[in-house]
Protein backbone atom coordinates (compact mmCIF):
# COMPACT_ATOMS: atom_id res chain seq x y z
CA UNK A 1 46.51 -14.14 3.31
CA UNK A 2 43.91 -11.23 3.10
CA UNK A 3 40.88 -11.90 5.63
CA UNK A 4 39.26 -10.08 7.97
CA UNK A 5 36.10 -11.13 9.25
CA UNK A 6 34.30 -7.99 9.41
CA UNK A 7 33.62 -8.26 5.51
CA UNK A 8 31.42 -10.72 6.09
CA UNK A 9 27.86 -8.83 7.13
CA UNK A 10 25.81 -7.80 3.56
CA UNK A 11 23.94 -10.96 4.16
CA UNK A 12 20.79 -9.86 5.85
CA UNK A 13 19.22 -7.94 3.27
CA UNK A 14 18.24 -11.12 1.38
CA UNK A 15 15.54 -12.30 4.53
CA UNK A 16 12.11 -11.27 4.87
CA UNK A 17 10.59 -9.99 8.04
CA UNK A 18 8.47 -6.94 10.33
CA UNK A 19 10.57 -3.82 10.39
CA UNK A 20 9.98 -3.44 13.62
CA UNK A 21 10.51 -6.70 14.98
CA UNK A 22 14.44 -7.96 15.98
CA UNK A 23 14.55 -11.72 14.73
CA UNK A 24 16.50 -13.94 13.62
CA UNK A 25 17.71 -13.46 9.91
CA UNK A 26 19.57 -16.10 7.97
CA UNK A 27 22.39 -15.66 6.33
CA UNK A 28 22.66 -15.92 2.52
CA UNK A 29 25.15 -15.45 -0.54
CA UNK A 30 26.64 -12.03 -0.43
CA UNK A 31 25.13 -9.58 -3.07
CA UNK A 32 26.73 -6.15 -4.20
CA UNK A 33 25.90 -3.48 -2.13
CA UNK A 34 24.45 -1.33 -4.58
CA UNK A 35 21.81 -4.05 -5.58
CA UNK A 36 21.20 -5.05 -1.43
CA UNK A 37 19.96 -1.41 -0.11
CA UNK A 38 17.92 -0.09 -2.47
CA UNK A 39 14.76 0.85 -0.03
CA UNK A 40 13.56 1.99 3.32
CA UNK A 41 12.76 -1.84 4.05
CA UNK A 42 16.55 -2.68 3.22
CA UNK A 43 18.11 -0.38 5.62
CA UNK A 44 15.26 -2.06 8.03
CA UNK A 45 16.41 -5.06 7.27
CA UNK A 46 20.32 -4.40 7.22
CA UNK A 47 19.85 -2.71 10.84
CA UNK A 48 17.93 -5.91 12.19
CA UNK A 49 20.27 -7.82 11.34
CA UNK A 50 22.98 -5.46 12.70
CA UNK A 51 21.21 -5.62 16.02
CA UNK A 52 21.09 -9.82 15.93
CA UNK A 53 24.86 -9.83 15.38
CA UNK A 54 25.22 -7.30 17.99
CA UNK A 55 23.71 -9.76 20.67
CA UNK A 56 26.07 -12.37 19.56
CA UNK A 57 27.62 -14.40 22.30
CA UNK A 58 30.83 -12.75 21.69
CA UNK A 59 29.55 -9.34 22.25
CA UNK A 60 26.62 -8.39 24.37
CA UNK A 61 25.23 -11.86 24.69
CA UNK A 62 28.44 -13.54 26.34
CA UNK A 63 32.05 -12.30 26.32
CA UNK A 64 31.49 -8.56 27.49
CA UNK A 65 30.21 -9.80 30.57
CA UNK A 66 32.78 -12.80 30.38
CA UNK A 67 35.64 -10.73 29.63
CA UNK A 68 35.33 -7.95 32.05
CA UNK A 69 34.12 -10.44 35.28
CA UNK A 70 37.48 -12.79 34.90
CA UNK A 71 39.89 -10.09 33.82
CA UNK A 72 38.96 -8.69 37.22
CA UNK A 73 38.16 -9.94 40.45
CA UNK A 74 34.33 -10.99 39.97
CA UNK A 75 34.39 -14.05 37.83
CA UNK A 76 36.48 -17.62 37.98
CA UNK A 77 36.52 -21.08 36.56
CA UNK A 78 36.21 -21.84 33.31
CA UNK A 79 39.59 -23.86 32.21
CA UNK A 80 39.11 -23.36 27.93
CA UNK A 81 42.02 -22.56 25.85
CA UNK A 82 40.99 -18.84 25.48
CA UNK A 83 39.48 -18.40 29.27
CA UNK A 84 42.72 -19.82 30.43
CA UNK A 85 44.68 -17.42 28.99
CA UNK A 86 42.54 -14.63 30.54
CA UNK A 87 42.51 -16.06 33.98
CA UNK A 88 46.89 -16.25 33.66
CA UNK A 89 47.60 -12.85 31.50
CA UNK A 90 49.21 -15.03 28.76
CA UNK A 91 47.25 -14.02 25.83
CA UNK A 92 48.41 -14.50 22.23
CA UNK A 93 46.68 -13.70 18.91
CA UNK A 94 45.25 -16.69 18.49
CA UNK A 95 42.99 -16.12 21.41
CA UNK A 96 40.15 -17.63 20.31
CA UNK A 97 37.62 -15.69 22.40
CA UNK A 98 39.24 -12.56 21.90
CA UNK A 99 39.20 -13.51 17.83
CA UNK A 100 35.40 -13.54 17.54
CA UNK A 101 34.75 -10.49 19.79
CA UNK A 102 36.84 -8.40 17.72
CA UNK A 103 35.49 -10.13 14.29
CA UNK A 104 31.53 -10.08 15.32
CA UNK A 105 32.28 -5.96 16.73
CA UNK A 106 33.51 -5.48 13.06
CA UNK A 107 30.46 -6.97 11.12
CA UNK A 108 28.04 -4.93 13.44
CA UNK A 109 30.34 -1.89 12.22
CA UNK A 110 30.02 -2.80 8.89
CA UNK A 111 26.57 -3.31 9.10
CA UNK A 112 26.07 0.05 10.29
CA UNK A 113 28.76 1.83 7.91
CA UNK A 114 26.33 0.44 5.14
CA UNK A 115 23.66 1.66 6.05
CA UNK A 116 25.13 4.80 7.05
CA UNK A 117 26.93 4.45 3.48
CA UNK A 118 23.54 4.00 1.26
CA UNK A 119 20.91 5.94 3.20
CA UNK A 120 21.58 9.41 0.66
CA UNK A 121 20.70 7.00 -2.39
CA UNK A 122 17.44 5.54 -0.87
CA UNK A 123 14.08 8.00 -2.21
CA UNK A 124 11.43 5.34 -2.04
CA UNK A 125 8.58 7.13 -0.44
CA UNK A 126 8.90 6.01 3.34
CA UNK A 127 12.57 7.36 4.26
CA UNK A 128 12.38 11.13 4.33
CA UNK A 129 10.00 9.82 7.79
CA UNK A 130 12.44 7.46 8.89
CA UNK A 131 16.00 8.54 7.72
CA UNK A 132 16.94 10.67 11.06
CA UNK A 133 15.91 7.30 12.92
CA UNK A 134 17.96 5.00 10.23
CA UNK A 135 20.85 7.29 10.98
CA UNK A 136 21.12 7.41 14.82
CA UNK A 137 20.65 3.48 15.09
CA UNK A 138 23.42 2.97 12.23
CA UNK A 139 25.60 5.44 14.21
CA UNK A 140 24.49 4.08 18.39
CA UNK A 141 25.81 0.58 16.73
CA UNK A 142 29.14 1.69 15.43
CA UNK A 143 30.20 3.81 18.35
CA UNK A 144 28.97 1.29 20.81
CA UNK A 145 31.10 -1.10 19.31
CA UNK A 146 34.26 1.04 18.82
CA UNK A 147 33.67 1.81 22.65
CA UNK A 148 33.37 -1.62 24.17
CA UNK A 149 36.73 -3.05 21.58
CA UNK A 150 38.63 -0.11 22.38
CA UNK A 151 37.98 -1.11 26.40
CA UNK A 152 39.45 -4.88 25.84
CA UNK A 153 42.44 -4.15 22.98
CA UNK A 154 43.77 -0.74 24.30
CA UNK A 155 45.41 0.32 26.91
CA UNK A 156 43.10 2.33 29.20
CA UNK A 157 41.72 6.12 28.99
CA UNK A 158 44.31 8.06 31.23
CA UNK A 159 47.34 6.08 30.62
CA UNK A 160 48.75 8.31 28.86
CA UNK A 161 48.99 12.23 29.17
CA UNK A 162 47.39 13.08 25.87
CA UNK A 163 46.01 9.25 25.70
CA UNK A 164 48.19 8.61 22.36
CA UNK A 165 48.58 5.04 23.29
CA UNK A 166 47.42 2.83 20.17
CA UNK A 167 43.77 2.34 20.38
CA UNK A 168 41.95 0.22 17.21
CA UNK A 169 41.02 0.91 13.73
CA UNK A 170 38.52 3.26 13.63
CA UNK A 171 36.25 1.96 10.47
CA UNK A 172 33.74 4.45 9.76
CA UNK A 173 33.37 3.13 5.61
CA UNK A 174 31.32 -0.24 4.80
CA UNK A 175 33.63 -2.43 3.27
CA UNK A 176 31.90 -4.63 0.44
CA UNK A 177 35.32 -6.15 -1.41
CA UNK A 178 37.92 -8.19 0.41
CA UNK A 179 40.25 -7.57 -2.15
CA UNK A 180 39.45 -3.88 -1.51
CA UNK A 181 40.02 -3.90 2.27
CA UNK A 182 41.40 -0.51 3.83
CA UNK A 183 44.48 -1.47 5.72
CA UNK A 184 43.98 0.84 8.57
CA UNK A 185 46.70 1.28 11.22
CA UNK A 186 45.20 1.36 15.16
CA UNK A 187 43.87 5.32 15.84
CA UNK A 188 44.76 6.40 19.36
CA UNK A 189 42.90 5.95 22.38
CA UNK A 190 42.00 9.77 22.31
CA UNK A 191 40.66 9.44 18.44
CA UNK A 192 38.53 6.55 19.01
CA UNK A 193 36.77 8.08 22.40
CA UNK A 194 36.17 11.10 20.15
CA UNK A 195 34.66 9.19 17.56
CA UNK A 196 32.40 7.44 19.57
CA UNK A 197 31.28 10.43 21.81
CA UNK A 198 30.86 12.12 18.21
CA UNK A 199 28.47 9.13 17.00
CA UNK A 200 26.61 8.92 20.50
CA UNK A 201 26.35 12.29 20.45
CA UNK A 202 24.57 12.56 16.83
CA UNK A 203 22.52 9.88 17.56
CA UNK A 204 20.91 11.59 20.86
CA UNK A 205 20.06 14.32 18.59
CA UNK A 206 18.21 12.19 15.73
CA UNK A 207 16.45 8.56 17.73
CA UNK A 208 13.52 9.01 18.95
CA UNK A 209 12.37 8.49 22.77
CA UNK A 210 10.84 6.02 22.13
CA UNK A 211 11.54 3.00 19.54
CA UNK A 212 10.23 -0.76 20.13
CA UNK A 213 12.89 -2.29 21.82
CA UNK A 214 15.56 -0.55 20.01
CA UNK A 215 18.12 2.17 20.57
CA UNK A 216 16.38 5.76 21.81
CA UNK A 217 17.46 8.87 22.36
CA UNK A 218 17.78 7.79 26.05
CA UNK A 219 20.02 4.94 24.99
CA UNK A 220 22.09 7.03 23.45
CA UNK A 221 22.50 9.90 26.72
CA UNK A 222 23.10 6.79 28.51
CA UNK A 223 25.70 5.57 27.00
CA UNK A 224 27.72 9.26 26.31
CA UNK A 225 27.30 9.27 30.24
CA UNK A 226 29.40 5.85 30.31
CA UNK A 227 31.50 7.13 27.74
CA UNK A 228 32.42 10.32 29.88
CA UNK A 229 32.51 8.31 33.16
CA UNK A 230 34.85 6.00 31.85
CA UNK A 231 37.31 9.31 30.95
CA UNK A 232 36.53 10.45 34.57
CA UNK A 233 35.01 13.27 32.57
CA UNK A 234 32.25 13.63 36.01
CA UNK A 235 31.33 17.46 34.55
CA UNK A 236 29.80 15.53 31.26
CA UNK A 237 28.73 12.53 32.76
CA UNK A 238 26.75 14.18 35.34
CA UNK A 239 25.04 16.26 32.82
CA UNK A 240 24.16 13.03 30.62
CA UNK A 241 22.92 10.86 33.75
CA UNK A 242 21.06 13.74 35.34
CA UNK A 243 18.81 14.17 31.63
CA UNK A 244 18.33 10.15 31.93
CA UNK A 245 17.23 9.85 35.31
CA UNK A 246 15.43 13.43 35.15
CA UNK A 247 13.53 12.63 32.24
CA UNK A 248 13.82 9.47 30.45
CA UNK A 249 11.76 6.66 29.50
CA UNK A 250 12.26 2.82 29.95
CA UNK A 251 12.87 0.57 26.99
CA UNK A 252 8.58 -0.07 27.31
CA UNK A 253 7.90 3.60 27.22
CA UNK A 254 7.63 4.50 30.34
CA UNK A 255 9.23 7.00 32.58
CA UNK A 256 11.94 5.08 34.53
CA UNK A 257 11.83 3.54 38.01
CA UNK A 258 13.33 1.20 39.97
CA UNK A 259 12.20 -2.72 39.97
CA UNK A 260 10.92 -3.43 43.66
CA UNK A 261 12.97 -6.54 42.92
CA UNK A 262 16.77 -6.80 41.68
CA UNK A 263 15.51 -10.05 40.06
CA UNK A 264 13.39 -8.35 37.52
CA UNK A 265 16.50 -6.53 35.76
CA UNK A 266 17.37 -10.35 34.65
CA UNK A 267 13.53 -11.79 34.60
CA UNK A 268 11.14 -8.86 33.06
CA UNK A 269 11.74 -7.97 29.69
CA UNK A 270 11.83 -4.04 29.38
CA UNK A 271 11.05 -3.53 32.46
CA UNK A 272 10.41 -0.19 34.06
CA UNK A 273 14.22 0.21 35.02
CA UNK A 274 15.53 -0.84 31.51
CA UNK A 275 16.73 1.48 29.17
CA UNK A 276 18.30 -0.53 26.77
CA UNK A 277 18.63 -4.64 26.23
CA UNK A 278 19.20 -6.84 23.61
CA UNK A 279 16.47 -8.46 22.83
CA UNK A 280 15.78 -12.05 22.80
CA UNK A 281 12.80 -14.26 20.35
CA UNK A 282 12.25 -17.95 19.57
CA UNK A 283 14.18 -17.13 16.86
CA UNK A 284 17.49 -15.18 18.31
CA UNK A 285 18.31 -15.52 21.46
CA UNK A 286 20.64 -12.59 22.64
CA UNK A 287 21.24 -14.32 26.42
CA UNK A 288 22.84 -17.54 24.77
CA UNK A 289 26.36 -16.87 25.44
CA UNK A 290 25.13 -15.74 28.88
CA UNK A 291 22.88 -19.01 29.49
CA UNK A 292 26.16 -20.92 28.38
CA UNK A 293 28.56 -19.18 30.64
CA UNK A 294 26.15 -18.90 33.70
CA UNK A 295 22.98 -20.81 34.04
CA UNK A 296 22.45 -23.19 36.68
CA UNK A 297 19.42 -25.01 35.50
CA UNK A 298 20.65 -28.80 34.39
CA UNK A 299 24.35 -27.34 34.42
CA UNK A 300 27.17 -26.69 36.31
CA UNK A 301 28.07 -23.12 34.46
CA UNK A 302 31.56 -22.37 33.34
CA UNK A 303 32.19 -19.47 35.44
CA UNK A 304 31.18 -18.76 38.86
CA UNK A 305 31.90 -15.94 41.55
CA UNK A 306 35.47 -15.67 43.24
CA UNK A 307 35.58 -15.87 47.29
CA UNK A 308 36.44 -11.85 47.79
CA UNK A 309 33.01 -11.41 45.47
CA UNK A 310 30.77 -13.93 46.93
CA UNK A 311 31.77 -13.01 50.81
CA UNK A 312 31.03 -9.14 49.51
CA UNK A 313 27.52 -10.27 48.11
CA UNK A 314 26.41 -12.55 50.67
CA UNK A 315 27.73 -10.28 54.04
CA UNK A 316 24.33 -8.72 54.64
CA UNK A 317 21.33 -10.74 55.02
CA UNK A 318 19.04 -7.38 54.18
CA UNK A 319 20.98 -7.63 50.94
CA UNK A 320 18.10 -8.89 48.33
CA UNK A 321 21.20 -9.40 45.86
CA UNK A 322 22.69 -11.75 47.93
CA UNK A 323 19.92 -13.44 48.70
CA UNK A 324 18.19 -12.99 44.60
CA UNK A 325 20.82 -13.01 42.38
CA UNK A 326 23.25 -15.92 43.69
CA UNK A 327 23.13 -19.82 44.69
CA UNK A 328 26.09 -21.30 46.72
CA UNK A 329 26.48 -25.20 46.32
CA UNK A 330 28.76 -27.90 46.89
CA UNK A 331 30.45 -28.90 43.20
CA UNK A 332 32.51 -32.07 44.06
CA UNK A 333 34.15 -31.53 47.21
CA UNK A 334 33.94 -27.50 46.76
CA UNK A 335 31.65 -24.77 47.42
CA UNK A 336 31.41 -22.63 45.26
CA UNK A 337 28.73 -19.49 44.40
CA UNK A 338 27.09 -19.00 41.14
CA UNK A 339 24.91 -16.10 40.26
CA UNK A 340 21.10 -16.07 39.32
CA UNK A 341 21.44 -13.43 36.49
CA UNK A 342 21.57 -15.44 33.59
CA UNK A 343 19.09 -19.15 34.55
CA UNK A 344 16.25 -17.84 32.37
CA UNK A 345 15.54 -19.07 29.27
CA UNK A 346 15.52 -16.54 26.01
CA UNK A 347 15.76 -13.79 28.73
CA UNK A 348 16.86 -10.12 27.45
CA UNK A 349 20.91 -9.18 27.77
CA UNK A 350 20.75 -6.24 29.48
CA UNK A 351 22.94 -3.38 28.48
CA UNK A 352 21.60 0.09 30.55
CA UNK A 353 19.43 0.52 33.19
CA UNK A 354 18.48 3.36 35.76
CA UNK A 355 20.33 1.69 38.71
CA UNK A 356 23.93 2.21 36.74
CA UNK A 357 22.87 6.06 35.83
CA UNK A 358 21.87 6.35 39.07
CA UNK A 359 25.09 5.12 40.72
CA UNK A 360 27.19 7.78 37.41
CA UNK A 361 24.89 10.50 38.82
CA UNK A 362 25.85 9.62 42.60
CA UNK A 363 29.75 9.42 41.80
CA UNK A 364 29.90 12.38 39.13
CA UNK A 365 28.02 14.65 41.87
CA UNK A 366 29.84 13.91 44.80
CA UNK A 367 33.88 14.12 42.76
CA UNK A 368 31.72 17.61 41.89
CA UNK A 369 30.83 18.44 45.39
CA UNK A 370 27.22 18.42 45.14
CA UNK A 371 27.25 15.90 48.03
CA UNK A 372 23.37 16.14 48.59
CA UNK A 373 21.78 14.78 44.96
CA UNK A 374 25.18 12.11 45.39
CA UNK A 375 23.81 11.17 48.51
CA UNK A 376 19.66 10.92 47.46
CA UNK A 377 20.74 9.07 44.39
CA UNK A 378 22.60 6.52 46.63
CA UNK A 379 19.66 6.31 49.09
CA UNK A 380 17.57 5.12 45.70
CA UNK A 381 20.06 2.57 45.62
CA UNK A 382 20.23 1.32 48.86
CA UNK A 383 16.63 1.09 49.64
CA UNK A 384 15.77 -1.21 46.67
CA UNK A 385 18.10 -3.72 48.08
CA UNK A 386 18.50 -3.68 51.69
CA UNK A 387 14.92 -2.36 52.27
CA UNK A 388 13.92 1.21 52.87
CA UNK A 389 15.72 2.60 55.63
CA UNK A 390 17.62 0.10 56.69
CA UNK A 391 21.49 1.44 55.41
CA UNK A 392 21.85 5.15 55.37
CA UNK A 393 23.93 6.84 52.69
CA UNK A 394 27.24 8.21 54.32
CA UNK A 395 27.17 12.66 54.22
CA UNK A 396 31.28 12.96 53.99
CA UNK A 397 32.43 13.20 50.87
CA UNK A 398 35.27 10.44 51.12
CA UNK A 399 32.75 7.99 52.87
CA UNK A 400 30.31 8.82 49.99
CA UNK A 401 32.24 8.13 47.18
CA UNK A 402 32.97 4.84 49.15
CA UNK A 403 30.05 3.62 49.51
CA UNK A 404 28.80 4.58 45.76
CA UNK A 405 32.04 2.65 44.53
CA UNK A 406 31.07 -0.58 47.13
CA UNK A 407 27.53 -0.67 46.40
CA UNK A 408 28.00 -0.33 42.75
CA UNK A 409 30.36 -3.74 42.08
CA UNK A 410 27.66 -5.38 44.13
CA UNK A 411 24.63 -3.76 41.51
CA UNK A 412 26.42 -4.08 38.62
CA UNK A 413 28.81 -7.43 39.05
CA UNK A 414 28.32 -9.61 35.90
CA UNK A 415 27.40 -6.92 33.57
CA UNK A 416 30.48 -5.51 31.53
CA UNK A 417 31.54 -3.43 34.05
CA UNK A 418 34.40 -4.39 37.14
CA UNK A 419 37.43 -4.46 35.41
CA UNK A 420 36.28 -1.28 33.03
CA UNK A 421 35.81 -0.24 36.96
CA UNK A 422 39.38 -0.76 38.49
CA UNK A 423 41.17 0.79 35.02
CA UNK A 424 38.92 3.75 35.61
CA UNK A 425 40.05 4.05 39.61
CA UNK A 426 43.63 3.37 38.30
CA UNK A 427 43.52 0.69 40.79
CA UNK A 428 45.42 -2.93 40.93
CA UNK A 429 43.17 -5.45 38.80
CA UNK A 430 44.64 -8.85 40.47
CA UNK A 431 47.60 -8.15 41.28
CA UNK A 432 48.73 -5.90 38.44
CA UNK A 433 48.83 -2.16 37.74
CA UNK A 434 45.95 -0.45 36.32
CA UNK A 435 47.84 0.49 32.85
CA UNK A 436 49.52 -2.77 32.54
CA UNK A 437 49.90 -4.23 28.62
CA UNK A 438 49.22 -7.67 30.13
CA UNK A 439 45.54 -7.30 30.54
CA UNK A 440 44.76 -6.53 26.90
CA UNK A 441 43.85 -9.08 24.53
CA UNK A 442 46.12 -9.45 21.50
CA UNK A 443 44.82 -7.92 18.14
CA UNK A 444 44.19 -11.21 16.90
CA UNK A 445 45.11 -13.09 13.85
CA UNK A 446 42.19 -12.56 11.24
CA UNK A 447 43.87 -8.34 11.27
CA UNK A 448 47.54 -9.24 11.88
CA UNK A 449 47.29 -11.72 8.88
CA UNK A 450 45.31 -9.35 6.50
CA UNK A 451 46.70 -5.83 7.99
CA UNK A 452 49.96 -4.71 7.59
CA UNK A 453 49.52 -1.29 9.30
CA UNK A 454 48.48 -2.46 12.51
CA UNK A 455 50.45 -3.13 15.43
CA UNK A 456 50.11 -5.92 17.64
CA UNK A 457 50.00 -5.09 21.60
CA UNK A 458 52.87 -6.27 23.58
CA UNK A 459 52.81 -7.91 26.81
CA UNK A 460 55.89 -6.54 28.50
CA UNK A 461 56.04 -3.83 30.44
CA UNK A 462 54.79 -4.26 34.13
């Protein structure tokens, strides 16, 4: 049986709508690629519709954030086939979850790939003005995908000396012919972070600062400064924080600040401290998956926040994230603590914002001993949410790094990030080692069935 969903993405060129606006296109019969792109407004339109899928509830709109809270310590509760073999370790390939995060990464990467693919044979009058732009979205997409699959399906960055482990397929042709598929085997962990710092990198160098809710130049340094952070690279990721927060502009244009309020990361669309979101209309609503996993309003949500997280977030009364961003109530004959990230209607899925550069900046300068910008970036930090003055950022190095580690599972819990977190510390993630082959998902049946060269991850081992 030959399938593999990520063939199925040439379908948005057949929609009409703005260039500039990120709706909703519907899908439609699949048309050769040579007759789909044929002008500026295709690639437009193929890169909208690479952005929808990209907010998908298995991606940025819902199992990211999913994933990464109940692998770890954060997140708890929901009793599904798929979450259930999360919350135990027992995955198999027929992870259902796992399935569509890996398919819907793969259509965005296709999407991309084809537009990446066609740009040289589009002359119609507008793209020599636009092509540099075309380019760096096509290429932002595609490594940001590569980036977060590689996170959930491989083995971590530093578990291995020259990180040879088996990463994924790095697919960087559009595929238009399932009976033409490339059977690629899984590139190593090392290839695929080189890819995507390669993409991320290019992509800086051709977005513009600023681009109507879509990926910037700033985007871009922002996410090559996760990228290197991730690798414990701090010399790199300091340099690609300390350009963001230096100089770069919110996802509105402006230069970036700090909310007053915590809330209005989750509540104010492109807000001041935004760099990057996924963007939500009446038409596509990128915080779906989110709203279904988390929102309070007229539902008990599927996940909620484990004891060790909610006692952390509700310990200091000063604490406006305690006291903004989560509701404790009695479910049955339980307590139990839900956030307040996600109760908004058609609100934005955040992906980047100043407070995580910030907190990059404040751990990359301090493992650099440049304990004084480590220490002022903190400060930033801590004054937006216990109030200004009120908790002092430690000066010794070990009770600075700390501190920047404490404060940043309490900024940044339910957004893709703690179990990326404890991989990166090379610390236990419940109960088992760092490295261990149990906390990957399985490559999952939709490859295994149409793939021959790829290998499946094993669960033995720790």
């Amino acid at each position: 049986m030959k399938k593999i969903s990520v063939l199925l993405t040439l379908t948005a060129l057949l929609a009409s709508t703005a260039c500039d606006e990120l709706v909703d296109i519907k899908p439609q019969n699949v048309i050769p690629e040579a007759e789909a792109v044929k002008t500026t407004a295709d690639l437009q339109k193929l890169l909208i519709r690479a952005y929808s899928a990209a907010q998908s509830g298995a991606l940025y709109g819902g199992n990211f954030v999913a994933f990464s809270e109940m692998l770890a310590d954060n997140a708890t509760g929901a009793n599904s086939f798929g979450f259930s073999q999360i919350q135990s370790f027992s995955f198999t390939f027929f992870n259902p979850d796992g399935r569509s995060t890996w398919t819907d990464a793969y259509n965005v990467v296709n999407l991309a790939n084809t537009a990446i693919d066609r740009m040289p044979e589009v002359n119609d009058g507008d793209i020599a003005a636009q092509r540099d732009r075309l380019r760096g979205e096509a290429l932002f997409l595609r490594a940001a995908m590569h980036f977060e699959l590689v996170r959930f399906f491989a083995l971590p960055y530093g578990a291995r000396p020259t990180n040879s482990q088996p990463g994924i397929p790095l697919r960087l042709q559009s595929v238009q012919d399932v009976n033409n598929i490339q059977k690629l085997p899984r590139a190593t962990v090392q290839e695929v972070y080189a890819q995507v710092l390669k993409d991320f990198t290019e992509a800086a160098s051709l977005l513009p600062a600023t681009n109507s809710a879509r990926a910037t130049s700033w985007a871009a340094k922002a996410y090559l400064a996760r990228v290197y952070f991730q690798m414990n690279d701090f010399q790199n990721a300091y340099a690609q924080a300390n350009d963001v927060v230096s100089n770069g502009l919110s996802g509105a244009g402006a230069r970036l600040a700090l909310n007053a309020s915590v809330l209005n990361r989750y509540r104010t669309k492109n807000s001041p401290e935004s760099i990057f979101e996924m963007q939500s209309t009446n038409f596509d609503n990128s915080s779906g998956g989110l709203e279904g996993y988390f929102r309070q309003a007229g539902n008990t949500p599927q996940l909620y926040a484990t004891p060790e997280l909610a006692a952390l977030a509700l310990a200091d009364p000063n604490d406006q994230r305690g006291r903004l961003l989560y509701n404790t109530r009695a479910v049955g004959a339980n307590q139990r603590t839900f956030t307040t990230r996600y109760d908004q209607v058609n609100q934005n899925a955040p992906v980047l914002h100043l407070a995580e550069l910030l907190l990059i900046r404040a751990e990359s300068a301090a493992e650099l001993n440049n304990l004084t910008t480590a220490a002022a970036d903190l400060q930033r930090v801590l004054d937006r949410a216990y109030g200004a003055g009120r908790k002092t950022a430690p000066t010794a190095k070990a009770d600075l790094l700390a501190q920047i580690r404490a404060e940043r599972r309490l900024e940044m819990a339910f957004e893709n990030n703690r179990v990326h977190e404890l991989k990166r510390l090379r610390q236990p993630v419940r109960g088992l080692p760092w490295d261990c082959p149990k906390l990957l998902f399985f490559i999952p049946d939709v490859e295994i069935n149409g793939n021959p060269a790829i290998e499946q991850n094993q669960s033995a081992g720790c």
